[in-house]
Protein backbone atom coordinates (compact mmCIF):
# COMPACT_ATOMS: atom_id res chain seq x y z
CA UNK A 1 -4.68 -11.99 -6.31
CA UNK A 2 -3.42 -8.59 -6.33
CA UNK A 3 -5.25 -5.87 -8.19
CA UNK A 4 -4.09 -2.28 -9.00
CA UNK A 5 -6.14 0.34 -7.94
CA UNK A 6 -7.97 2.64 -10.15
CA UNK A 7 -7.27 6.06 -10.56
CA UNK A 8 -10.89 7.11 -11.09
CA UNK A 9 -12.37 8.41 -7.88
CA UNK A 10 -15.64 7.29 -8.84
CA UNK A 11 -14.41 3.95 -8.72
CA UNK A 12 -15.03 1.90 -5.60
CA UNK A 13 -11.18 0.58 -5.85
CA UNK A 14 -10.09 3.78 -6.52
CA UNK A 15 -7.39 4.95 -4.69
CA UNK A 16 -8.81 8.46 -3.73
CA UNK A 17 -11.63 6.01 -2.24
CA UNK A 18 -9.98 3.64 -0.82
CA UNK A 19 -7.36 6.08 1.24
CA UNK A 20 -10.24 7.92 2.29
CA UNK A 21 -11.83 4.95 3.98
CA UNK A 22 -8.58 3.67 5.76
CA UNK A 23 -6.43 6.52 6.05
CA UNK A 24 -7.62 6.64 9.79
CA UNK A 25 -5.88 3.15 9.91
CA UNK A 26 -2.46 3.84 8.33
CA UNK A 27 0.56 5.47 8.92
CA UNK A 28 1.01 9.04 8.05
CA UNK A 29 2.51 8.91 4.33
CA UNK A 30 1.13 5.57 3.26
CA UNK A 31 -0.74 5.97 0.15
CA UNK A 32 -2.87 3.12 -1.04
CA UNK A 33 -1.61 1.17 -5.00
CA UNK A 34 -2.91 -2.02 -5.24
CA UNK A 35 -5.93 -4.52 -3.02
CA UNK A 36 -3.69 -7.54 -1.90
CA UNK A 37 -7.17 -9.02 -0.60
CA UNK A 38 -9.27 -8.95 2.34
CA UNK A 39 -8.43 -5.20 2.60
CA UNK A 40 -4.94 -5.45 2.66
CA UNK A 41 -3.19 -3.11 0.59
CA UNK A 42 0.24 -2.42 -1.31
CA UNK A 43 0.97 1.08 -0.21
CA UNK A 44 3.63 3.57 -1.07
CA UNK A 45 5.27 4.77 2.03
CA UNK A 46 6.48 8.10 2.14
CA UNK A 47 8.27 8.14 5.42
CA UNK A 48 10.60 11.42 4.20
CA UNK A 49 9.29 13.38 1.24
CA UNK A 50 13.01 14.04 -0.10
CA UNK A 51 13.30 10.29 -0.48
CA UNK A 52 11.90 7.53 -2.85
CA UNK A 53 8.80 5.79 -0.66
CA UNK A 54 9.15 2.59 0.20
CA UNK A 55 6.49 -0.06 -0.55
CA UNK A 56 4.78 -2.19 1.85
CA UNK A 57 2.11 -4.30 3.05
CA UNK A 58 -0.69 -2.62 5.06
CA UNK A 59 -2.73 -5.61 6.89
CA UNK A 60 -6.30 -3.69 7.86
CA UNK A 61 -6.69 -6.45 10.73
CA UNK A 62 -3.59 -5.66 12.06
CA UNK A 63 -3.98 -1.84 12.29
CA UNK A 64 -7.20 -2.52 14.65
CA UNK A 65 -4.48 -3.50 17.60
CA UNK A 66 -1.74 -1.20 16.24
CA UNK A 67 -0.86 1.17 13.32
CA UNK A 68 2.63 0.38 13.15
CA UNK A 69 1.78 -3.39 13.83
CA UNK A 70 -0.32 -3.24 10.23
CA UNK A 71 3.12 -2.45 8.33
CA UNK A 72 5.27 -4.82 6.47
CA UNK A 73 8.00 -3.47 4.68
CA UNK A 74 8.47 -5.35 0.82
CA UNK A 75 10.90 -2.59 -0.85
CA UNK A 76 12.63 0.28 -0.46
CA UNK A 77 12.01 1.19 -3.49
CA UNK A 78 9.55 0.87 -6.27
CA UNK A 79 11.82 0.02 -8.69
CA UNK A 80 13.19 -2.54 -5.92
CA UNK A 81 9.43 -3.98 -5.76
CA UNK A 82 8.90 -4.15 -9.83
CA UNK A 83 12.41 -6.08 -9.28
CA UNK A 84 10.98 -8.08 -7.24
CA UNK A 85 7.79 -9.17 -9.14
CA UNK A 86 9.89 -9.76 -12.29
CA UNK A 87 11.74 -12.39 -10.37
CA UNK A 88 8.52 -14.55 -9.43
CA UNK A 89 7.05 -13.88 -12.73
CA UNK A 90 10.39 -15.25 -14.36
């Protein structure tokens, strides 16, 4: 089940906290929204700051053999994503 991340630091599933933790682990520009379980995380992707990010799945198993393995693109945009959800909720 995913779960949204807090915005309290002092929050263990915050997502000051858990960026901090991982952000050795992910791309550059990935920013940590939601715990998709078994610390994998729904990040925002900021590959160009002029742009929109992207969203994607950031597998923390993965990113042991290979930071760019870890990444799997879901949107390219976050409206795309909410799109997205809306359809499997429907």
């Amino acid at each position: 089940m995913i779960k949204v991340l807090e915005f309290d630091s002092e929050k263990e599933q915050s997502i000051f906290r858990v960026y901090t933790e991982f952000r050795d682990l992910m791309k550059e520009g990935s920013i940590p929204i939601a715990n998709a379980g078994y610390e994998d995380y729904i990040c925002l992707y900021f590959i160009d700051r002029k742009l929109p990010p992207k969203v994607i799945l950031w597998c923390y198993e993965r990113a042991f053999e290979s930071i760019d393995y870890a990444i799997f693109p879901l949107a390219d945009t976050f409206e795309e994503f909410i799109e997205k959800i809306e359809q499997v909720d429907a």
